[in-house]
Structures are given as structure tokens and as C-alpha cells.
Protein backbone atom coordinates (compact mmCIF):
# COMPACT_ATOMS: atom_id res chain seq x y z
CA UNK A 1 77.33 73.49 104.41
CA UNK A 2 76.30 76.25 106.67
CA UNK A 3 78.99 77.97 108.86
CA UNK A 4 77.97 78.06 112.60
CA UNK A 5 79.29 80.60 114.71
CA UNK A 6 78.72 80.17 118.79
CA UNK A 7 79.02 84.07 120.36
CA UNK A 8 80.11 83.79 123.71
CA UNK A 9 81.39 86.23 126.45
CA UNK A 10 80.36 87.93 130.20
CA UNK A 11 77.31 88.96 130.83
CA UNK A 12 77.16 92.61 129.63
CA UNK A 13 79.65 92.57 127.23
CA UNK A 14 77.47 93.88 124.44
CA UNK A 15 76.27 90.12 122.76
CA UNK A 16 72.96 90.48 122.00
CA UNK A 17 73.50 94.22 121.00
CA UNK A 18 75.91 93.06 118.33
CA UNK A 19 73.89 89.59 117.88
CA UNK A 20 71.07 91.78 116.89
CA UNK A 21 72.55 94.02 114.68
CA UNK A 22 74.23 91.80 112.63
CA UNK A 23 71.25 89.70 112.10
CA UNK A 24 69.00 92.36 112.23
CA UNK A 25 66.52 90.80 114.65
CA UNK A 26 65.98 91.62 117.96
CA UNK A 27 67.89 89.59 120.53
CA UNK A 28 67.03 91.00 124.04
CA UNK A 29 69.46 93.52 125.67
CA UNK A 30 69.72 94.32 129.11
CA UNK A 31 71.41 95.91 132.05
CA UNK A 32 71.29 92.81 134.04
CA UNK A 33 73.05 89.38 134.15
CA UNK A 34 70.69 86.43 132.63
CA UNK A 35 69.25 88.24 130.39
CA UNK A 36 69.18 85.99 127.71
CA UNK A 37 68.15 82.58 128.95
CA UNK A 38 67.95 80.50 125.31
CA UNK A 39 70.03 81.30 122.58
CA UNK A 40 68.77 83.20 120.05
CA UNK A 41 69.86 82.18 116.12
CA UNK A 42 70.09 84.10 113.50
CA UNK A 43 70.71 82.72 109.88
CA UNK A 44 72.17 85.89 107.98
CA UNK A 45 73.63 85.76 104.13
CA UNK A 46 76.96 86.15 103.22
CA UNK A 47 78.08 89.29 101.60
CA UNK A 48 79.45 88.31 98.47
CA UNK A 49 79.94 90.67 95.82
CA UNK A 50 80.85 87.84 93.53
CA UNK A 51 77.58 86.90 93.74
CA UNK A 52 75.88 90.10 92.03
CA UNK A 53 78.30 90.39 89.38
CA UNK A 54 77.73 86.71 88.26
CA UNK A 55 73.51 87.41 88.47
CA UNK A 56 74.26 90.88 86.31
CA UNK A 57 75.81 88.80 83.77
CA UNK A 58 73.84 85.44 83.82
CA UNK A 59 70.55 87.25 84.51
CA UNK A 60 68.48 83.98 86.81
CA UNK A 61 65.51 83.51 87.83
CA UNK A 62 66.85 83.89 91.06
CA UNK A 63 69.21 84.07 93.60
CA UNK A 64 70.51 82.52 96.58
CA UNK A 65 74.07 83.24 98.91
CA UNK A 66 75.04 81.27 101.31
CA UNK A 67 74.51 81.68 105.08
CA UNK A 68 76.22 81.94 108.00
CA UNK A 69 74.27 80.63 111.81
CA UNK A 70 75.62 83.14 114.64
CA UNK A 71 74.09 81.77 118.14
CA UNK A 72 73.88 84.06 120.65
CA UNK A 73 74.87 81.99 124.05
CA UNK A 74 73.82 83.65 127.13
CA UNK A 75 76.29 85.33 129.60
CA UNK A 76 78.80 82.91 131.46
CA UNK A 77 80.12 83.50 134.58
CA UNK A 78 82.39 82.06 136.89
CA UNK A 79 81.33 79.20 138.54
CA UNK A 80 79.17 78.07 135.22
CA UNK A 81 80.43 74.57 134.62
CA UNK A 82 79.24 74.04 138.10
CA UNK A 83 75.85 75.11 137.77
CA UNK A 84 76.20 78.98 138.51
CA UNK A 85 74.01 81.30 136.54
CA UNK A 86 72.50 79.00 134.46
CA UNK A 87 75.32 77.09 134.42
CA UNK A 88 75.82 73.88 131.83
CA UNK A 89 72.48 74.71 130.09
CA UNK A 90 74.35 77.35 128.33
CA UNK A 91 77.14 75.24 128.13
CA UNK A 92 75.34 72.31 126.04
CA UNK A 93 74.79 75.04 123.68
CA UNK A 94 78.56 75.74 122.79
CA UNK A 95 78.85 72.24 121.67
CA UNK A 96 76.84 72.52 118.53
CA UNK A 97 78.58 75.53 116.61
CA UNK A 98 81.76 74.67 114.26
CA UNK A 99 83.54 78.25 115.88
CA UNK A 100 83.52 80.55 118.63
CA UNK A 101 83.69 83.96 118.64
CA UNK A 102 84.39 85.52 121.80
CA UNK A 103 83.03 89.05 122.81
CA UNK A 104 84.85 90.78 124.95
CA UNK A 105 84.28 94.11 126.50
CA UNK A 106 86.64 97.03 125.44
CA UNK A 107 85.17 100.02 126.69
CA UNK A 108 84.32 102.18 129.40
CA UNK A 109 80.97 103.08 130.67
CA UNK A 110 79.84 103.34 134.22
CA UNK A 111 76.29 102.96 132.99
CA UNK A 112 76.66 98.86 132.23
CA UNK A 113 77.04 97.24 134.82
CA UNK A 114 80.46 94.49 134.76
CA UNK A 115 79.61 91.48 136.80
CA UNK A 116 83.58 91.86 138.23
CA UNK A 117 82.86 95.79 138.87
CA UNK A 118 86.47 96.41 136.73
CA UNK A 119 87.17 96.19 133.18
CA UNK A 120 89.87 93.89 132.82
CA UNK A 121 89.44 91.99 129.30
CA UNK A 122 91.87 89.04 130.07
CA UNK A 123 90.53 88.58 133.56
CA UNK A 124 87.13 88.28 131.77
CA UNK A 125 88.49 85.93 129.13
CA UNK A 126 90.21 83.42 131.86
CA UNK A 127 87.47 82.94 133.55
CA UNK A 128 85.35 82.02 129.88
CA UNK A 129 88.16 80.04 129.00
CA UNK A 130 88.55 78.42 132.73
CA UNK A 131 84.48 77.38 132.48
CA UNK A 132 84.92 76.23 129.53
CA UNK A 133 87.95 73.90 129.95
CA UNK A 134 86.23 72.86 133.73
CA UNK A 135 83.25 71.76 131.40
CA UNK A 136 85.80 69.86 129.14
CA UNK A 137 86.97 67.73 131.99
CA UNK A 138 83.56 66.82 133.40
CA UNK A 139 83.10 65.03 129.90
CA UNK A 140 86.69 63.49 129.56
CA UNK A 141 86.23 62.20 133.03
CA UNK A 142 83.25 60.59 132.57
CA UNK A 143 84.44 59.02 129.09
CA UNK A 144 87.76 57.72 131.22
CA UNK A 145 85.43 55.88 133.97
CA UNK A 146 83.90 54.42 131.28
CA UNK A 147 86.67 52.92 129.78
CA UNK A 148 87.39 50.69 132.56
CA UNK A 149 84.71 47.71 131.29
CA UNK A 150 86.57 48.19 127.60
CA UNK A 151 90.18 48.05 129.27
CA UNK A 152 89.11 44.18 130.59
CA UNK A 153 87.37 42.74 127.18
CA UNK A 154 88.62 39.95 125.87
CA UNK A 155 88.53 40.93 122.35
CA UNK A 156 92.43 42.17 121.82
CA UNK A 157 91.14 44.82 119.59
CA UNK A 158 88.80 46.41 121.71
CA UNK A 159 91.56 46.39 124.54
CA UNK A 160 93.95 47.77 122.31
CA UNK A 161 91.37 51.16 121.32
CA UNK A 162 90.89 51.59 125.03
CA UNK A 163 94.57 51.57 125.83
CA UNK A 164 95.16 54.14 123.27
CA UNK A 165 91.91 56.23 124.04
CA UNK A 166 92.70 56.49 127.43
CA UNK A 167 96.04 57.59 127.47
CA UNK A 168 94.87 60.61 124.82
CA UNK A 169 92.21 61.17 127.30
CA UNK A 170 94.56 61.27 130.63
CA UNK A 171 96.74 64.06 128.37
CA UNK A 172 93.93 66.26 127.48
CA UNK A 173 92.69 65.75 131.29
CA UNK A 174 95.73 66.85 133.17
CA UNK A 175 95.52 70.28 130.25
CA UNK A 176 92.39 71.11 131.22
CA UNK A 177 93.24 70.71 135.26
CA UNK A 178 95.61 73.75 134.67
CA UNK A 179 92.00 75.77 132.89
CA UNK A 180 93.75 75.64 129.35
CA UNK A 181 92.08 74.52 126.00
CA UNK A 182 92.54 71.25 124.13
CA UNK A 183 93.40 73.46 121.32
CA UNK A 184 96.72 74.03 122.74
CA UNK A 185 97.71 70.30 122.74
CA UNK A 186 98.13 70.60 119.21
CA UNK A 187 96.49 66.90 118.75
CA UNK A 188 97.60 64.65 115.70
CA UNK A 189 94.96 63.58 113.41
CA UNK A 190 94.52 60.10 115.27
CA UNK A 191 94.14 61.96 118.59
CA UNK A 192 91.50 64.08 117.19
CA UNK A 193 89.49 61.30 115.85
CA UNK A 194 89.46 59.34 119.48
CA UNK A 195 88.13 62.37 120.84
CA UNK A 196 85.59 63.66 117.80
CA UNK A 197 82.36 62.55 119.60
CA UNK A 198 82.67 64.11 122.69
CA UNK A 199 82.70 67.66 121.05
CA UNK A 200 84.64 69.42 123.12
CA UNK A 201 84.23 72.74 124.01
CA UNK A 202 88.03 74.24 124.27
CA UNK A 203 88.91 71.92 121.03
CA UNK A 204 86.89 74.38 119.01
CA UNK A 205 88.84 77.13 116.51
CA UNK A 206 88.07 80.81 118.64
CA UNK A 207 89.02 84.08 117.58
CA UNK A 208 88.58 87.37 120.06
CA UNK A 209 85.99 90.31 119.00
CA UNK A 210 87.07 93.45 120.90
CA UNK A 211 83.73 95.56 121.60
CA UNK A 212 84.55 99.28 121.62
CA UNK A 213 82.62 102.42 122.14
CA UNK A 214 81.89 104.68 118.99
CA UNK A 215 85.35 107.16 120.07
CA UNK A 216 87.32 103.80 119.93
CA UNK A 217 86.35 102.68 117.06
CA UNK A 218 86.38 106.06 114.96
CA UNK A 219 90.07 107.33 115.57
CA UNK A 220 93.02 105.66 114.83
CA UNK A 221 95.16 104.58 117.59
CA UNK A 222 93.62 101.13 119.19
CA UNK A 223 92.78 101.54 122.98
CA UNK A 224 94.57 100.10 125.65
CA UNK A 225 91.60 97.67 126.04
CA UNK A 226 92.13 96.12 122.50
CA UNK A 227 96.20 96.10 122.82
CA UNK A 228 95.84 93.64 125.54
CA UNK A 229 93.69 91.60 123.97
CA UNK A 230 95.69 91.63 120.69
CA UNK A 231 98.95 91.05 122.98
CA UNK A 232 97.06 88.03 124.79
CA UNK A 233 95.39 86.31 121.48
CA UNK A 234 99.29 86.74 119.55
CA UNK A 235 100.61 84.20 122.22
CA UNK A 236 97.39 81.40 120.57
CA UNK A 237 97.63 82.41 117.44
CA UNK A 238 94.38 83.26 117.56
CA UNK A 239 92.65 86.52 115.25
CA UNK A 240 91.11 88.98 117.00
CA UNK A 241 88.88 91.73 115.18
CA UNK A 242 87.77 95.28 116.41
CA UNK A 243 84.00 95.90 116.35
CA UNK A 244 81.52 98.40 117.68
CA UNK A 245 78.23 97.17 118.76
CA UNK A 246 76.41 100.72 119.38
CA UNK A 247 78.00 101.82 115.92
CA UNK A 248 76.38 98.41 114.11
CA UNK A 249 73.30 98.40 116.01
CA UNK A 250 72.79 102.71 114.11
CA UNK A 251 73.97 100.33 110.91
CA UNK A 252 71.65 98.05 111.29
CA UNK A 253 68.56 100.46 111.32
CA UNK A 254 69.26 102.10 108.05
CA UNK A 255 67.53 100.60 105.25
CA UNK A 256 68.15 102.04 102.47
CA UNK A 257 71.65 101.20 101.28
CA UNK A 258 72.87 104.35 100.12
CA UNK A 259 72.37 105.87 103.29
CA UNK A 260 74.11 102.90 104.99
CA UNK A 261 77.21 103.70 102.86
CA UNK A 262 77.53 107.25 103.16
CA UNK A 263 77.07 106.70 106.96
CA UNK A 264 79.90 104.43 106.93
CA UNK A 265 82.18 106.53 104.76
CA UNK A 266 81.32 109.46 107.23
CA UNK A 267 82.80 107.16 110.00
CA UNK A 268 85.10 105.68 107.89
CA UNK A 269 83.87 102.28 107.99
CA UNK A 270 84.97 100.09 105.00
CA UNK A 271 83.32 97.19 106.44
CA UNK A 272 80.17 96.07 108.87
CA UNK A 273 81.35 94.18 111.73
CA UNK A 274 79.43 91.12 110.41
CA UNK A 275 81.63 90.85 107.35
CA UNK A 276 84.78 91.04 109.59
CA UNK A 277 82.83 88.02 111.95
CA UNK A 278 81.95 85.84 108.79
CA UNK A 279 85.47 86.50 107.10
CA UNK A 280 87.20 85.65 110.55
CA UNK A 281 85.14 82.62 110.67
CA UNK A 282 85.81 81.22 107.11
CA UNK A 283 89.43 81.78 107.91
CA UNK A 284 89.29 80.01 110.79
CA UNK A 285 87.66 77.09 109.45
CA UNK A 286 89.08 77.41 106.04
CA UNK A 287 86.14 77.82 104.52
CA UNK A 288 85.68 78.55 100.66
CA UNK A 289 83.23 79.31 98.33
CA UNK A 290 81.81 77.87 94.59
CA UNK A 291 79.19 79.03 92.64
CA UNK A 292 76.34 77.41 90.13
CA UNK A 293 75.07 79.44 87.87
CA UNK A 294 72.41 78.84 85.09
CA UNK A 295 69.35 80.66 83.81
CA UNK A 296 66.83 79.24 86.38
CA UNK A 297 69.28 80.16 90.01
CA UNK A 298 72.84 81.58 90.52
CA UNK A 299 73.57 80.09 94.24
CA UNK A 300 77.05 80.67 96.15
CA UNK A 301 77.44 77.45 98.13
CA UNK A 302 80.33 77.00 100.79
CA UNK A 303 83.00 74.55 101.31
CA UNK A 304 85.89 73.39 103.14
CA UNK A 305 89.07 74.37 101.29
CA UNK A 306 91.18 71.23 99.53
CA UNK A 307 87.79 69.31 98.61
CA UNK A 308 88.04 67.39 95.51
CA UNK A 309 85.13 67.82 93.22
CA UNK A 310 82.81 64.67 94.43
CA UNK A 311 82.91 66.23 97.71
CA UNK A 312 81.91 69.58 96.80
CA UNK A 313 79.39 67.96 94.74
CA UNK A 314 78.22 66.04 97.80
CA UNK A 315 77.21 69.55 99.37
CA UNK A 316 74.23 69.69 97.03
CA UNK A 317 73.21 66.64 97.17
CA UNK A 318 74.57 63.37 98.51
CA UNK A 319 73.25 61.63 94.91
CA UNK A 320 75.58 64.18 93.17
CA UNK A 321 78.61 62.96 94.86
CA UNK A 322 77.98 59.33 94.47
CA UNK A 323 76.66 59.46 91.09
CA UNK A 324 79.53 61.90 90.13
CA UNK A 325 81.05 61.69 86.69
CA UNK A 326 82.85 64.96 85.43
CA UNK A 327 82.27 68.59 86.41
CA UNK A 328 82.62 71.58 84.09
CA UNK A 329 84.41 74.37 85.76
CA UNK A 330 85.64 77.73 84.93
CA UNK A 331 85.94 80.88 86.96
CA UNK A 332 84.84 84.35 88.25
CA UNK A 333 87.41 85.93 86.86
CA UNK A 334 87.13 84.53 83.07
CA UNK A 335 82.93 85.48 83.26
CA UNK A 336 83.89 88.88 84.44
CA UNK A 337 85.74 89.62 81.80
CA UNK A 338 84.39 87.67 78.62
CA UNK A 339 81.15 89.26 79.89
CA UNK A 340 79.40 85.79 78.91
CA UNK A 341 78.93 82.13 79.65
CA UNK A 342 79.76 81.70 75.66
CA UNK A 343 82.58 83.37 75.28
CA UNK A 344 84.02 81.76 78.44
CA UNK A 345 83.35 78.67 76.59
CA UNK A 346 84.68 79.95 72.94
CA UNK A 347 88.00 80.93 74.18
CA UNK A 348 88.32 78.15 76.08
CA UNK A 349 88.08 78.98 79.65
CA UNK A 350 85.63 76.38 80.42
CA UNK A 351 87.19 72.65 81.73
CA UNK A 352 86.25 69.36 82.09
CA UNK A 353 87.46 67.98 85.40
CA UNK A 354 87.32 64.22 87.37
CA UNK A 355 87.12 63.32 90.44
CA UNK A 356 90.62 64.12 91.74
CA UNK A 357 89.81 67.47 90.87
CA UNK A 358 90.19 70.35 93.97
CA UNK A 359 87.32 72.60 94.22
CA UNK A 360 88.99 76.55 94.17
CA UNK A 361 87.63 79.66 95.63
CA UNK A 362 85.47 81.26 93.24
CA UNK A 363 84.82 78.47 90.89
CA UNK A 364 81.83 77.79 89.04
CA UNK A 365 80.81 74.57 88.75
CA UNK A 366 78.33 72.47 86.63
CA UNK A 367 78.09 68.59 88.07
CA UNK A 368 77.47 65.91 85.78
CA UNK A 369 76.26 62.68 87.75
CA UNK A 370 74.40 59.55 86.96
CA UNK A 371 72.64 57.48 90.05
């Protein structure tokens, strides 16, 4: 299962610079609000250096990481759940990704243009956040008004679903009235599953990216951008992580990796801003990842964390997880340092699990099944 990560933010915030360099494909990038009018996708893999030790010692055929989706929404701006800009077209968009990352601008340059004429990163994040939560309650109020023909069956238990729906739906309505997320209701499980299909916008895990200019992002004290956003995010609990989008977009054009690392270590960059963005997305969503491994393909393959072996089976292939029987499991750890698939298995490190088995980080799996 892919991980799909919606970017979002004001126009000229720096999206599709950083969209582009951390897919590598050109996303357009202008000085002038609109500019991107679709989103643009881009399916990247995920660094894994798991995954090159286990192909150095199995030696496949070949190889294939997982991915991660970022889409690239175009620039809100006040007045968008309305129809400004280009209003709920962009809007529709956000409902499809599993996460959001936010962009917001942490720098200084009189060159870009801000729509608000100030830089003022929580100002720009209320009025996301307010957009987004007015776009919330245009779909809970329609799902209310259409509760009224269910409220007067005559079939108890259809009464009795609409009762309970709507009073779920009259709590999350008077929470986005005041422009705050559903994420801050803290819904119980029940409540979330009344309110699964209408994919709401401001229900969806979110975690700040602070964009800052190279001198930012190169010395060691944070700017006074990125401490209010860090101060603002700590009241939601939510992460917030510190990229440059000039700096990855010079990344991005270096081919040959070498070069890419000693530019880094120049700068003092341990990481690309797109491993900080997937990492801070499979945290988020408590994402995990398994391996297969045999002579023919060594694949990474990602899950959600507490999934019992059928499940993780079933992200293969729906036939392994109904057909499942045992699974044969043992992990990075043991192949990196027996060296061998055989001498995992001759000192034992390789075991037979059921069904009730959880799937762990780093395991490699082999799935017996019979359909």
C-alpha cells in the first residue's frame, strides 16, 4: 500500500519548487498566484538502506522499494471553499491523499510575491486551516439535510443509525463553525466510522514543513519564522520539519551520487528534505515496512503497523491473505549478520508463524497460501 501525501499551502510558498525537487520532475514554478491549476503527482521510492544491504547479500534478479505519491495541490487562498481562486476544484483534490503536509513560508524575500504582502506563517496557516474546515462543513451539512428522510423510516434500525449519525455530525458541525479541524475532536472509533465516507478534509493526520532560505537552513539557531511555527504545531501535537526548497531543488540536479553527498556534507545536510517528508509521513500514519526476498526480486513493501500476518499478506495479493496458511519470517538484523539466507536458517533465526502473527518493521517474510 502506497503512502499518499497531499502538499498544500499559499500560493508562493515554494510547493512546486520543493514538489519538483523531491520528485525530480518539473512541476511549474512561478511568481504569480494560480500557477498550478491541476495537481501534479509524483510517485518517488523510498530511501531504504535496508533495502541494498538485503540485494548485496541475496544477489536478485531485481529490485523494487516501495513508493511514496506526493500531490502537489495548487495554492489556496482565502475565500477558496467558496469558489475563490479556483476554489473547491483544488479542494476535491485534498480528499484523496491519506496525509497532508503543509508548506509554509519561512523566509524573507521581497522578490516573491506573498498574496497577504507580510510574512506571517500562522496567519497563512489559519486561513489554510479556516478553508479547509469551511469546506468540511459544506459536506457535513449536506449529509445532515439528508438525514431527515432516514430520521422518519419505519425500520427501528435505520432510525436508530440516523439518530446516532446525526448527533456526531451536529458535534463536528458546530467545530468546524469556529474554523477548527475534526482532528481536534479526538473522535472514538464508532464516531470515526459514521463519518469515514465523507473523507473529510480537517480529519486528515497534517504535519507543518517550514520552507527556509539557504542562510536558514545552514546555521544553527532556527529563525524566528520556524519558532512560531514549532510553538503553534506543539499546541496539536502535530510534527513539523525544517526544509529548504532552493537548497533541494541544487540537490536535485546533481546526478551523480558522490557529488550529491559531498555537497551535502559541505552544507551539512545529513538528510534530503524528501526523507524527512516520507519519514514524517510514515510516522504519522504509522506506517512500517517488510521485505521479500528471493533469488528472482528483493521488494520492500509497506504496511500499517500492528497488522497480523494475513493482512500483510493481503498487501500482495488479496489470494495471499485468504488462502493464507503459515509465513516464514526472520529479520534484517539476523541476514546482516549471518551474511546468508542459510545460516539464518542453520542457527535458527528463521520462524514459522500463523495467522495471529504481527508483522514487525524490518521483517522478511515468505507467505505460504493455498486458494
Amino acid at each position: 500500500m502506497a503512502l499518499n501525501i497531499g502538499i498544500v499551502g499559499l500560493p508562493n510558498v515554494g510547493k512546486s519548487t520543493i514538489f519538483s525537487a523531491l520528485t525530480s520532475t518539473f512541476a511549474e514554478a512561478a511568481n504569480y498566484p494560480f500557477c498550478t491549476i491541476d495537481p501534479n503527482i509524483g510517485i518517488v521510492n523510498v530511501p531504504d538502506p535496508r533495502l541494498k544491504k538485503i540485494t548485496e547479500l541475496i544477489s536478485p534478479k531485481s529490485i523494487v522499494p516501495t513508493t511514496v505519491e506526493f500531490v502537489d495541490i495548487a495554492g489556496l487562498v482565502k475565500g477558496a471553499s467558496s469558489g475563490e481562486g479556483l476554489g473547491n476544484k483544488f479542494l476535491s483534490h485534498i480528499r484523496q491523499v491519506n496525509a497532508i503536509a503543509h508548506i509554509v513560508r519561512c523566509f524573507d524575500d521581497p522578490n516573491i510575491t506573498h498574496v497577504h504582502g507580510i510574512i506571517d506563517p500562522i496567519s497563512d496557516i489559519n486561513t489554510i486551516q479556516y478553508e479547509l474546515a469551511l469546506a468540511d462543513l459544506d459536506t457535513v451539512e449536506k449529509r445532515i439535510s439528508n438525514l431527515d428522510r432516514l430520521l422518519k423510516s419505519q425500520v427501528k434500525e435505520t432510525q436508530e443509525n440516523a439518530k446516532k449519525s446525526l448527533l456526531v455530525l451536529k458535534k463536528i458541525s458546530e467545530e468546524l463553525q469556529k474554523g477548527l479541524s475534526v482532528r481536534s475532536l479526538k473522535l472514538t472509533t464508532e464516531e470515526e466510522s459514521i463519518i469515514q465516507d465523507l473523507q473529510l478534509i480537517t480529519q486528515k493526520k497534517q504535519f507543518y514543513v517550514c520552507n527556509v532560505d539557504e542562510h536558514s537552513f545552514t546555521r544553527e539557531e532556527k529563525n524566528c519564522y520556524v519558532q512560531v511555527v514549532e510553538n503553534y504545531a506543539a499546541k496539536e501535537g502535530a510534527q513539523v520539519i525544517t526544509i529548504s526548497g532552493q537548497i533541494e531543488k541544487e540537490i536535485s540536479m546533481i546526478e551523480n551520487e558522490q557529488e550529491r553527498d559531498e555537497f551535502m556534507s559541505e552544507l551539512g545536510i545529513k538528510e534530503t528534505g524528501l526523507t524527512k517528508l516520507i519519514l514524517s509521513g510514515y510516522q504519522l500514519l504509522n506506517m512500517e515496512t517488510f521485505f521479500t526476498a528471493g533469488e528472482k526480486e528483493v521488494r520492500a513493501w509497506t504496511f500499517p503497523s500492528g497488522a497480523t500476518a494475513p493482512k500483510a499478506a493481503g498487501i500482495i495479493h488479496s489470494d495471499f491473505e485468504r488462502g493464507f496458511i503459515r509465513v516464514e519470517v526472520y529479520r534484517y538484523e539476523d541476514l546482516v549478520e549471518l551474511k546468508s539466507e542459510q545460516k539464518v536458517k542453520e542457527k535458527g533465526k528463521l520462524r514459522i508463524e500463523g495467522k495471529d502473527y504481527i508483522v514487525k518493521d524490518g521483517d522478511i517474510l515468505f507467505f505460504r497460501f493455498n486458494v
